[in-house]
PDB file of N, CA and C in Angstrom:
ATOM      1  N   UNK A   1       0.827  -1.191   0.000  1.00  0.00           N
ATOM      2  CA  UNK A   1       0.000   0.000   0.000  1.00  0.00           C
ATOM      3  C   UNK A   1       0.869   1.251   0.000  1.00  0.00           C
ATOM      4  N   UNK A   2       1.854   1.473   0.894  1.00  0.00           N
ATOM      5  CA  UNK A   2       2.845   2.297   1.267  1.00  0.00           C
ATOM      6  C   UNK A   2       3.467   2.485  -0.468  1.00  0.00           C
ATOM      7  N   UNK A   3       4.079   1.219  -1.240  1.00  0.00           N
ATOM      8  CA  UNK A   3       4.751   1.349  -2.369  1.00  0.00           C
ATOM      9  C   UNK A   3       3.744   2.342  -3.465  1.00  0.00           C
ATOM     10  N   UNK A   4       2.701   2.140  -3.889  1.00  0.00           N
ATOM     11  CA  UNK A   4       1.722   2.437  -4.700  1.00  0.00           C
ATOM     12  C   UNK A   4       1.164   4.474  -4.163  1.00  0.00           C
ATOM     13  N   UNK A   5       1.023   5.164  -3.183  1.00  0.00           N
ATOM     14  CA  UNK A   5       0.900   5.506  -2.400  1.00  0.00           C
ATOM     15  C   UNK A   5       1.976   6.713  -2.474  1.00  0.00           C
ATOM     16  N   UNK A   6       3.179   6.020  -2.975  1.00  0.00           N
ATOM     17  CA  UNK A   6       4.582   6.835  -3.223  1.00  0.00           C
ATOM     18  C   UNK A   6       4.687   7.241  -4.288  1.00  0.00           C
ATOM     19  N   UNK A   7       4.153   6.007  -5.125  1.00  0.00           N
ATOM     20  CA  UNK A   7       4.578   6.425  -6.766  1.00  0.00           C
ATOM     21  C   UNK A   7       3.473   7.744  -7.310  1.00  0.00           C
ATOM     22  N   UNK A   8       2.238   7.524  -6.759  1.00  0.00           N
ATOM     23  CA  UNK A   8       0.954   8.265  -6.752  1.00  0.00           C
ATOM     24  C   UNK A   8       1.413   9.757  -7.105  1.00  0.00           C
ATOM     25  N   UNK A   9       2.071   9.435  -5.462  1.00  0.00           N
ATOM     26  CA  UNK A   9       2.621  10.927  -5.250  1.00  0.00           C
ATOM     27  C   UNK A   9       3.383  11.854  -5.566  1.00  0.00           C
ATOM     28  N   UNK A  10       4.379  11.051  -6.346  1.00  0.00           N
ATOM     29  CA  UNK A  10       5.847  11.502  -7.089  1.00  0.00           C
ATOM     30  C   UNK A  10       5.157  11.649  -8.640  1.00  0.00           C
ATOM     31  N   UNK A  11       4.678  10.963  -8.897  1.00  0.00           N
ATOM     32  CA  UNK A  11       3.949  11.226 -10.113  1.00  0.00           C
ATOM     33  C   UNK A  11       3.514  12.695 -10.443  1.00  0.00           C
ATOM     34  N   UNK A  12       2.348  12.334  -9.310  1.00  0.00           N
ATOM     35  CA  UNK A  12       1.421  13.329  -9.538  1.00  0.00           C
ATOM     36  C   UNK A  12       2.085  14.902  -9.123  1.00  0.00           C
ATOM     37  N   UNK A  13       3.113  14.863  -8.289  1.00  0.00           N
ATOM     38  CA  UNK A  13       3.650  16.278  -7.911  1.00  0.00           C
ATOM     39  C   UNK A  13       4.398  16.338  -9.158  1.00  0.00           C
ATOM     40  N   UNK A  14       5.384  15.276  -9.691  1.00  0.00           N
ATOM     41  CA  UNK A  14       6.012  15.968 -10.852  1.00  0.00           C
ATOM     42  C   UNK A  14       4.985  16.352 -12.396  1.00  0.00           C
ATOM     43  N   UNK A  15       3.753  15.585 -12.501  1.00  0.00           N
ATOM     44  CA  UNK A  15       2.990  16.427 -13.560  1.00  0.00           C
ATOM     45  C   UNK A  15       2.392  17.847 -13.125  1.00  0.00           C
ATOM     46  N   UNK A  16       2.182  18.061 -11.877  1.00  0.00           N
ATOM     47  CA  UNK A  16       1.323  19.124 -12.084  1.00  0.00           C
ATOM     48  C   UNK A  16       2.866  20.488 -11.292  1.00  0.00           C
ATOM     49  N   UNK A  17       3.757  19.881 -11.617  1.00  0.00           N
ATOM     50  CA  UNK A  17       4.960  20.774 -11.797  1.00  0.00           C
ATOM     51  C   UNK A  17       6.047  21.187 -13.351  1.00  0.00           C
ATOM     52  N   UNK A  18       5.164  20.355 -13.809  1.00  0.00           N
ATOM     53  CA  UNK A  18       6.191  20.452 -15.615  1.00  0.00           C
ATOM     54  C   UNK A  18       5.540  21.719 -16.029  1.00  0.00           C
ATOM     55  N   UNK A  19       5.947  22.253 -16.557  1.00  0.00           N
ATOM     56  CA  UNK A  19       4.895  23.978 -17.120  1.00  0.00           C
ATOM     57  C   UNK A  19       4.302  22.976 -18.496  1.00  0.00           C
ATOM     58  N   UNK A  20       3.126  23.595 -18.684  1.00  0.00           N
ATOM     59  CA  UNK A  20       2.258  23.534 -19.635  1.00  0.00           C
ATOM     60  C   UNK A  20       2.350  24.505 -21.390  1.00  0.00           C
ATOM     61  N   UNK A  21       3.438  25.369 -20.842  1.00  0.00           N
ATOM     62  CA  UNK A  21       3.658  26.225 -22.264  1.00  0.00           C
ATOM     63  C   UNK A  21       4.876  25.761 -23.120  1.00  0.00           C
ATOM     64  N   UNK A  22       5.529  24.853 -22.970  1.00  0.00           N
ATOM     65  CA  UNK A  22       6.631  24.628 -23.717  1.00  0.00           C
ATOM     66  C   UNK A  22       6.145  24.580 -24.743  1.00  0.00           C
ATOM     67  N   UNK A  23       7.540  24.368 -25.796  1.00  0.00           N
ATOM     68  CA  UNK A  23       7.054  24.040 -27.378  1.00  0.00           C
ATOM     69  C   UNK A  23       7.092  22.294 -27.462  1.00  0.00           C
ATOM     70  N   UNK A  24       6.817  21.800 -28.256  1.00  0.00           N
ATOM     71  CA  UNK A  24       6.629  20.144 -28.613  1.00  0.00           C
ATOM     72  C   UNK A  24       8.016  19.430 -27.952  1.00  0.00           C
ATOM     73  N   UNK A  25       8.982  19.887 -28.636  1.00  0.00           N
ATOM     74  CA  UNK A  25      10.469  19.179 -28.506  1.00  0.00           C
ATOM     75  C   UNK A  25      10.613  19.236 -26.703  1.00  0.00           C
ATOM     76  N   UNK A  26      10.636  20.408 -26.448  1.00  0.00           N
ATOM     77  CA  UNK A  26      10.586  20.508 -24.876  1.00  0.00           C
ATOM     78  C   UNK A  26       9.667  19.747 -23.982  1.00  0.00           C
ATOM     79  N   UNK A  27       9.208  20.041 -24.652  1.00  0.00           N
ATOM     80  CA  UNK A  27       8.047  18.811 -23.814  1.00  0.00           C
ATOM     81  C   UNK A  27       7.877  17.482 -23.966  1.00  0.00           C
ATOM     82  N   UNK A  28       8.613  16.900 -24.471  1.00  0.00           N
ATOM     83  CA  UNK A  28       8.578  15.312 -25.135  1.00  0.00           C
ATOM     84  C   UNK A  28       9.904  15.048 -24.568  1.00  0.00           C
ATOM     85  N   UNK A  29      10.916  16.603 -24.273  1.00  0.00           N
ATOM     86  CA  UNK A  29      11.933  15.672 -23.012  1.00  0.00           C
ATOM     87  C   UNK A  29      12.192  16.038 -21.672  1.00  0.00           C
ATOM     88  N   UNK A  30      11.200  16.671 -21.393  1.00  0.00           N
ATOM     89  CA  UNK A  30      10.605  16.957 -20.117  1.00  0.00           C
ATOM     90  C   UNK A  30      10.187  15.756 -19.956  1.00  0.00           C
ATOM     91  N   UNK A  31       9.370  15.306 -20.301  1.00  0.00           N
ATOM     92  CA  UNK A  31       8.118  14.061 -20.278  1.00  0.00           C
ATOM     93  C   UNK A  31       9.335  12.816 -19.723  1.00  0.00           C
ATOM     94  N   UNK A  32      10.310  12.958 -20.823  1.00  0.00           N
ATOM     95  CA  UNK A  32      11.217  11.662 -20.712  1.00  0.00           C
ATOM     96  C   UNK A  32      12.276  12.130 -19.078  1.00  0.00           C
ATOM     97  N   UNK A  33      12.247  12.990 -19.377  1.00  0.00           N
ATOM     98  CA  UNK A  33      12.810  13.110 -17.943  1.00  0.00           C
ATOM     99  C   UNK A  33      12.280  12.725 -17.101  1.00  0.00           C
ATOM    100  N   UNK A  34      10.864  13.300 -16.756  1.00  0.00           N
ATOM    101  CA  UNK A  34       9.730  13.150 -15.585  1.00  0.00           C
ATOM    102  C   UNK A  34       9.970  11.557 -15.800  1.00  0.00           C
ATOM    103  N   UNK A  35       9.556  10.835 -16.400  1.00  0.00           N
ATOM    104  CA  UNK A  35       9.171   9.758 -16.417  1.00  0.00           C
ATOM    105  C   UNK A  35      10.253   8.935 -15.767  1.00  0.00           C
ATOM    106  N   UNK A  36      11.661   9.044 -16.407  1.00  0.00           N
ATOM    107  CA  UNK A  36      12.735   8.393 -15.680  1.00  0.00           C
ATOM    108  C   UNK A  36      13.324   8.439 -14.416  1.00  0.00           C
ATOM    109  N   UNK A  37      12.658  10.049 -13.781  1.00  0.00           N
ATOM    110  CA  UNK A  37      12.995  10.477 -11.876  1.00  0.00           C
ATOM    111  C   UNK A  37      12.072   9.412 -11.544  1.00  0.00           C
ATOM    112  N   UNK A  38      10.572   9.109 -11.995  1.00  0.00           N
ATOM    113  CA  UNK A  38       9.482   8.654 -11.717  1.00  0.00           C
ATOM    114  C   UNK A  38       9.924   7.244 -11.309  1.00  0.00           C
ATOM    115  N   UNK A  39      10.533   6.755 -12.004  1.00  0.00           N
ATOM    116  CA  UNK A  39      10.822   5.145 -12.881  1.00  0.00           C
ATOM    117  C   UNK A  39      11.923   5.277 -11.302  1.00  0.00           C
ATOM    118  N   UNK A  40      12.953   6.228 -11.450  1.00  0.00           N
ATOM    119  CA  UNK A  40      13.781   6.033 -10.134  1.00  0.00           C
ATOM    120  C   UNK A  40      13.299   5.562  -8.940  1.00  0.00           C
ATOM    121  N   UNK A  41      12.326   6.621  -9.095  1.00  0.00           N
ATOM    122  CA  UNK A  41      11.914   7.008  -7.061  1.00  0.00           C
ATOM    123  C   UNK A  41      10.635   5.925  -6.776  1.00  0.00           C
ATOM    124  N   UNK A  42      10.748   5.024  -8.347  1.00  0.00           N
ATOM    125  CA  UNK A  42       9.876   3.615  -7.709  1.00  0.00           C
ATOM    126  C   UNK A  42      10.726   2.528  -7.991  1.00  0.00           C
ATOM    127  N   UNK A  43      12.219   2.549  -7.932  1.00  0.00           N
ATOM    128  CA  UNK A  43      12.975   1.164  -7.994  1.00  0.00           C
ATOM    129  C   UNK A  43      13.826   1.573  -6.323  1.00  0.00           C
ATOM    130  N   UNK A  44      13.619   2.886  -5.662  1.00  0.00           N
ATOM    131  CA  UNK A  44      14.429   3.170  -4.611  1.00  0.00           C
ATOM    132  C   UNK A  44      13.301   2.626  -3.839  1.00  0.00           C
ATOM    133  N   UNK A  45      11.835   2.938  -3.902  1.00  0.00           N
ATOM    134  CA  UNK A  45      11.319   2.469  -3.324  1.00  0.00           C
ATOM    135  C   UNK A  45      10.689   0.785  -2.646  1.00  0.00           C
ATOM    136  N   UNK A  46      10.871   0.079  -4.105  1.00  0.00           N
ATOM    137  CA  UNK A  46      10.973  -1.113  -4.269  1.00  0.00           C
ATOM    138  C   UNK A  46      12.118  -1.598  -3.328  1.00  0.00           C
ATOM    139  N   UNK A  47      13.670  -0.925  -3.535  1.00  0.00           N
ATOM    140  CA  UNK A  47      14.565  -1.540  -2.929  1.00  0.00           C
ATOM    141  C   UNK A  47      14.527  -1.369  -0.806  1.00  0.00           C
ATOM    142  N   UNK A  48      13.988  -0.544  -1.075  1.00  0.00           N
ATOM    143  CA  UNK A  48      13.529   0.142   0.847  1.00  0.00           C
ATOM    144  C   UNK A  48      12.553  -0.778   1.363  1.00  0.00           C
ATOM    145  N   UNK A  49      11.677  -1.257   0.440  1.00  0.00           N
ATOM    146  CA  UNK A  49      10.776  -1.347   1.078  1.00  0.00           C
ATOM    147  C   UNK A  49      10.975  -3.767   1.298  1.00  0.00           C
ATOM    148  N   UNK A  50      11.653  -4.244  -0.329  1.00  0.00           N
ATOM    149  CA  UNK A  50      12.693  -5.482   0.080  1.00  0.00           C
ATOM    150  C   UNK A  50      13.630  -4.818   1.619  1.00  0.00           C
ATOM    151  N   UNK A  51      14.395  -4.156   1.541  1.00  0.00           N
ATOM    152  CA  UNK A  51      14.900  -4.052   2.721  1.00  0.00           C
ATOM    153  C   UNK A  51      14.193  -4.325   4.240  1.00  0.00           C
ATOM    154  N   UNK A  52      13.145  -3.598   4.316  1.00  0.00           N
ATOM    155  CA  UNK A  52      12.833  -3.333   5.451  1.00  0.00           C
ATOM    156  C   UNK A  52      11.974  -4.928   5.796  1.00  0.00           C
ATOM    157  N   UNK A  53      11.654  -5.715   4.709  1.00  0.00           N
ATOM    158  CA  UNK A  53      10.966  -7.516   4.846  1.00  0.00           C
ATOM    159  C   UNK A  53      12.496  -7.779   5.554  1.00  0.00           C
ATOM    160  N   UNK A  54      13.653  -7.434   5.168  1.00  0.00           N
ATOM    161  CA  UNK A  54      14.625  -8.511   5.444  1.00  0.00           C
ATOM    162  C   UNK A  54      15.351  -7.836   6.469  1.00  0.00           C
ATOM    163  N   UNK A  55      14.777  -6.749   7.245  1.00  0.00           N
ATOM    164  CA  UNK A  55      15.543  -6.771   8.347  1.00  0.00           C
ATOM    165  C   UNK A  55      14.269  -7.256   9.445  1.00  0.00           C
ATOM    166  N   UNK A  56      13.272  -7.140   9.021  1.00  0.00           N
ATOM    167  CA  UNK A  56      12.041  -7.485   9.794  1.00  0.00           C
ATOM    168  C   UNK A  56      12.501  -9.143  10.156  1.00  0.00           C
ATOM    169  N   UNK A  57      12.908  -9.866   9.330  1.00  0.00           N
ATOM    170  CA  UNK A  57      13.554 -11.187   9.191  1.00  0.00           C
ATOM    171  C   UNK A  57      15.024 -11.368  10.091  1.00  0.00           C
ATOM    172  N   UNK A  58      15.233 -10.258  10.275  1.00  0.00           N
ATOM    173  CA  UNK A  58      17.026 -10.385  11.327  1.00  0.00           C
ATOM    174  C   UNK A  58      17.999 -10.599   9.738  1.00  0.00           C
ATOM    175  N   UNK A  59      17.575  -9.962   8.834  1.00  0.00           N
ATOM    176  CA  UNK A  59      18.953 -10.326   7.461  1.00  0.00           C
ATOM    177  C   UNK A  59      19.457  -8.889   7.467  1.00  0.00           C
ATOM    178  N   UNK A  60      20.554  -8.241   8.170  1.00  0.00           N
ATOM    179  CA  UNK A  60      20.943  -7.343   7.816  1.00  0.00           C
ATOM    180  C   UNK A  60      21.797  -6.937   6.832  1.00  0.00           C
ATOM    181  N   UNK A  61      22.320  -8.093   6.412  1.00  0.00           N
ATOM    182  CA  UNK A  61      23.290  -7.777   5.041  1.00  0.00           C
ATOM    183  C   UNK A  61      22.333  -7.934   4.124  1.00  0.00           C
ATOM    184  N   UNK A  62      21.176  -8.718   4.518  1.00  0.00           N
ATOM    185  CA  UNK A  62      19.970  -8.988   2.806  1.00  0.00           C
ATOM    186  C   UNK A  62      19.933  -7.277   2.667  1.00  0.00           C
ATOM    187  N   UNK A  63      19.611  -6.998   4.043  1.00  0.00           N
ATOM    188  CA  UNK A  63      18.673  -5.336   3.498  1.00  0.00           C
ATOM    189  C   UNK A  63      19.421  -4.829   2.801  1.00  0.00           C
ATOM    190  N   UNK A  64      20.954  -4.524   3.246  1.00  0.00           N
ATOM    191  CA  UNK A  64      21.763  -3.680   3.059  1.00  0.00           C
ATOM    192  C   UNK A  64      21.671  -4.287   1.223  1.00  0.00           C
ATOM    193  N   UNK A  65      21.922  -5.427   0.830  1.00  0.00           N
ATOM    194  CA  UNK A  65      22.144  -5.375  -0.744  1.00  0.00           C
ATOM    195  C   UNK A  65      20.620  -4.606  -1.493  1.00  0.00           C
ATOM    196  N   UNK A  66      19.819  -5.443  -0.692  1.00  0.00           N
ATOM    197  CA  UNK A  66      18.289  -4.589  -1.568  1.00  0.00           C
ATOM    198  C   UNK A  66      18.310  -2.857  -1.406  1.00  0.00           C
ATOM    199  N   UNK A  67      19.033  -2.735  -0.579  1.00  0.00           N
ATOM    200  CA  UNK A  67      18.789  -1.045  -0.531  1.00  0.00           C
ATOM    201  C   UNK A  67      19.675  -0.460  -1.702  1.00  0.00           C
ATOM    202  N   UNK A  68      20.976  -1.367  -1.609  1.00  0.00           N
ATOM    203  CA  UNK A  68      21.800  -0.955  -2.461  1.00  0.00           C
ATOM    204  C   UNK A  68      21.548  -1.188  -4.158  1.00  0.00           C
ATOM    205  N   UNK A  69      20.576  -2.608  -4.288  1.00  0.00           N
ATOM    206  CA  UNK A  69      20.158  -2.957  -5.766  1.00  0.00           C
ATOM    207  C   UNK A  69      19.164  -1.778  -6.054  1.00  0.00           C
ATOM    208  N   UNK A  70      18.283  -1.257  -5.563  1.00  0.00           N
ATOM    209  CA  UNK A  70      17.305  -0.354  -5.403  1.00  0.00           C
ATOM    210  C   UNK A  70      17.857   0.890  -6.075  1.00  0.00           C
ATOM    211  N   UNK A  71      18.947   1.523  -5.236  1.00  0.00           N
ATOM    212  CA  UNK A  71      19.850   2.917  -5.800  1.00  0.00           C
ATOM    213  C   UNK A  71      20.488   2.717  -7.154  1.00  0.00           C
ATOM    214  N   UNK A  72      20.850   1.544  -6.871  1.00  0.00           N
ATOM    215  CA  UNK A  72      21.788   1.229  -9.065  1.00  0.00           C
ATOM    216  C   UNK A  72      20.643   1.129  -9.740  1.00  0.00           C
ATOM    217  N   UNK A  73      19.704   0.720  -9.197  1.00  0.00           N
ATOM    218  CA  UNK A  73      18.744   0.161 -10.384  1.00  0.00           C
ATOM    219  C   UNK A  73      17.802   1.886 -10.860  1.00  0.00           C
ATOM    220  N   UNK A  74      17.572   2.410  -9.645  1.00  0.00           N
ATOM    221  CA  UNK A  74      17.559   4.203 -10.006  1.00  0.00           C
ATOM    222  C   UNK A  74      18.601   4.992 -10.757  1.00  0.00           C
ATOM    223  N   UNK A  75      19.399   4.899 -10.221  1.00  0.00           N
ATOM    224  CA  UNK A  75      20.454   5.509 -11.002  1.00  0.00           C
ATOM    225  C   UNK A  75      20.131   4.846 -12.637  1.00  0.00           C
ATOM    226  N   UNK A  76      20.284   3.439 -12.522  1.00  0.00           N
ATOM    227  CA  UNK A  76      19.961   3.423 -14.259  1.00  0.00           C
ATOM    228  C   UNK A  76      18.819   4.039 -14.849  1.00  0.00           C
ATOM    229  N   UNK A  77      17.823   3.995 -13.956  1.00  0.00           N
ATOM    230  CA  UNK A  77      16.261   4.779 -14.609  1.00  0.00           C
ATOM    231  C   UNK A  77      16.898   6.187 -15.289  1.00  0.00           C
ATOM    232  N   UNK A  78      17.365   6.878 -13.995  1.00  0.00           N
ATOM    233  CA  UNK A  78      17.676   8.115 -14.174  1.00  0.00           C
ATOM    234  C   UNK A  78      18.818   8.085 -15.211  1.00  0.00           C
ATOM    235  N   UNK A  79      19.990   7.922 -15.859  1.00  0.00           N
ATOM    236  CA  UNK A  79      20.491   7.392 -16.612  1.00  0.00           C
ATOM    237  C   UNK A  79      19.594   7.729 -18.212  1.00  0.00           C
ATOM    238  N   UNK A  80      18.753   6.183 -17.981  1.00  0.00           N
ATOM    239  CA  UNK A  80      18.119   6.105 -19.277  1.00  0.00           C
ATOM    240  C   UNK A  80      17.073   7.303 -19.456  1.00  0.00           C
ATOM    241  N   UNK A  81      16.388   8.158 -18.412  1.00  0.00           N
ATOM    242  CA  UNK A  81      15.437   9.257 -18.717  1.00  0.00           C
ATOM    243  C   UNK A  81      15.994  10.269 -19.177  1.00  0.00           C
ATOM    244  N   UNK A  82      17.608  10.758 -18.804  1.00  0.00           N
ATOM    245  CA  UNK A  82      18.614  11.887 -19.197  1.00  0.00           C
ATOM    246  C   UNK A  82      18.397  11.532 -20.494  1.00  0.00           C
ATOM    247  N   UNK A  83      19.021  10.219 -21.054  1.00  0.00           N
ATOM    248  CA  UNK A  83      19.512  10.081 -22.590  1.00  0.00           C
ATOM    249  C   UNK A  83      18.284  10.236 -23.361  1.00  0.00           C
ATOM    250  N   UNK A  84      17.266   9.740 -22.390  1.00  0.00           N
ATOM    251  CA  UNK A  84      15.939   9.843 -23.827  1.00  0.00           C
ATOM    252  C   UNK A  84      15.523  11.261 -24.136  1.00  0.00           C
ATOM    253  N   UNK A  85      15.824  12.258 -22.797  1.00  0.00           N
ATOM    254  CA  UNK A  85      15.885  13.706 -22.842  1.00  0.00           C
ATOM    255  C   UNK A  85      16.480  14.293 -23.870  1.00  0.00           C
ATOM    256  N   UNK A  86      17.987  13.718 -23.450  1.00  0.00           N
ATOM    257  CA  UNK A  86      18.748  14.720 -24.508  1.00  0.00           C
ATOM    258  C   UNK A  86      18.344  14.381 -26.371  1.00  0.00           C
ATOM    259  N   UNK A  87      17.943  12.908 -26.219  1.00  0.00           N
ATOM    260  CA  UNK A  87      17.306  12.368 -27.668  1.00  0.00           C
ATOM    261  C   UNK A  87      16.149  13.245 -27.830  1.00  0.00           C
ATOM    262  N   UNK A  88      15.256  13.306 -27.200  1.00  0.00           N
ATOM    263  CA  UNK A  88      14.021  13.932 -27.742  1.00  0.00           C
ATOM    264  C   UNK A  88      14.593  15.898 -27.991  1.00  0.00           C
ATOM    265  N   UNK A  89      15.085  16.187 -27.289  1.00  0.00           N
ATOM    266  CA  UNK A  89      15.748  17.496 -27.194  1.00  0.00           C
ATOM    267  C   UNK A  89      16.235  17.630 -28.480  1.00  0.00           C
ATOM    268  N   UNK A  90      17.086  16.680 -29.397  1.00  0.00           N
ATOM    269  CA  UNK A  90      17.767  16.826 -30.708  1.00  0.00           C
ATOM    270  C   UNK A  90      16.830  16.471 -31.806  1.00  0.00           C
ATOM    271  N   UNK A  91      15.569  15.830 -31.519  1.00  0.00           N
ATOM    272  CA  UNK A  91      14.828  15.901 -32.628  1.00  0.00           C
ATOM    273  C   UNK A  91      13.841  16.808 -32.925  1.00  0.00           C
TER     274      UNK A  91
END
């Protein structure tokens, strides 16, 4: 509930924060941006929230890797939302 709840929220604050007047190009890598923070701040969440099952369990090194698979696996979101940015930006 907590996971779903997050994404809602990150979503919805980053659409009704993109401005509405850009021209086409700008806005198609805005979009790709938004979408890839989005895509992040629900694989950090995914990885927090594996964590917190496996310390609930007494696995403190489990958590520690899920927290840590969680941040790489954001970082790649974020990663791939930059490049589709700067792609949509050049067309």
């Amino acid at each position: 509930m907590r996971l779903s709840f997050l994404t809602v929220l990150s979503l919805g604050a980053i659409l009704f924060l993109t401005p509405s007047f850009t021209h086409a190009g700008e806005t198609a890598a805005t979009m790709e941006a938004v979408k890839g923070e989005a895509k992040a701040t629900v694989e950090e969440a995914k990885g927090e929230a594996k964590a917190k099952v496996e310390e609930a369990q007494g696995n403190k090194m489990k958590a520690m890797g899920e927290r840590a698979k969680g941040n790489i696996k954001a970082a790649g979101e974020r990663a791939k939302g930059k490049v589709k940015e700067l792609k949509a930006k050049t067309e």
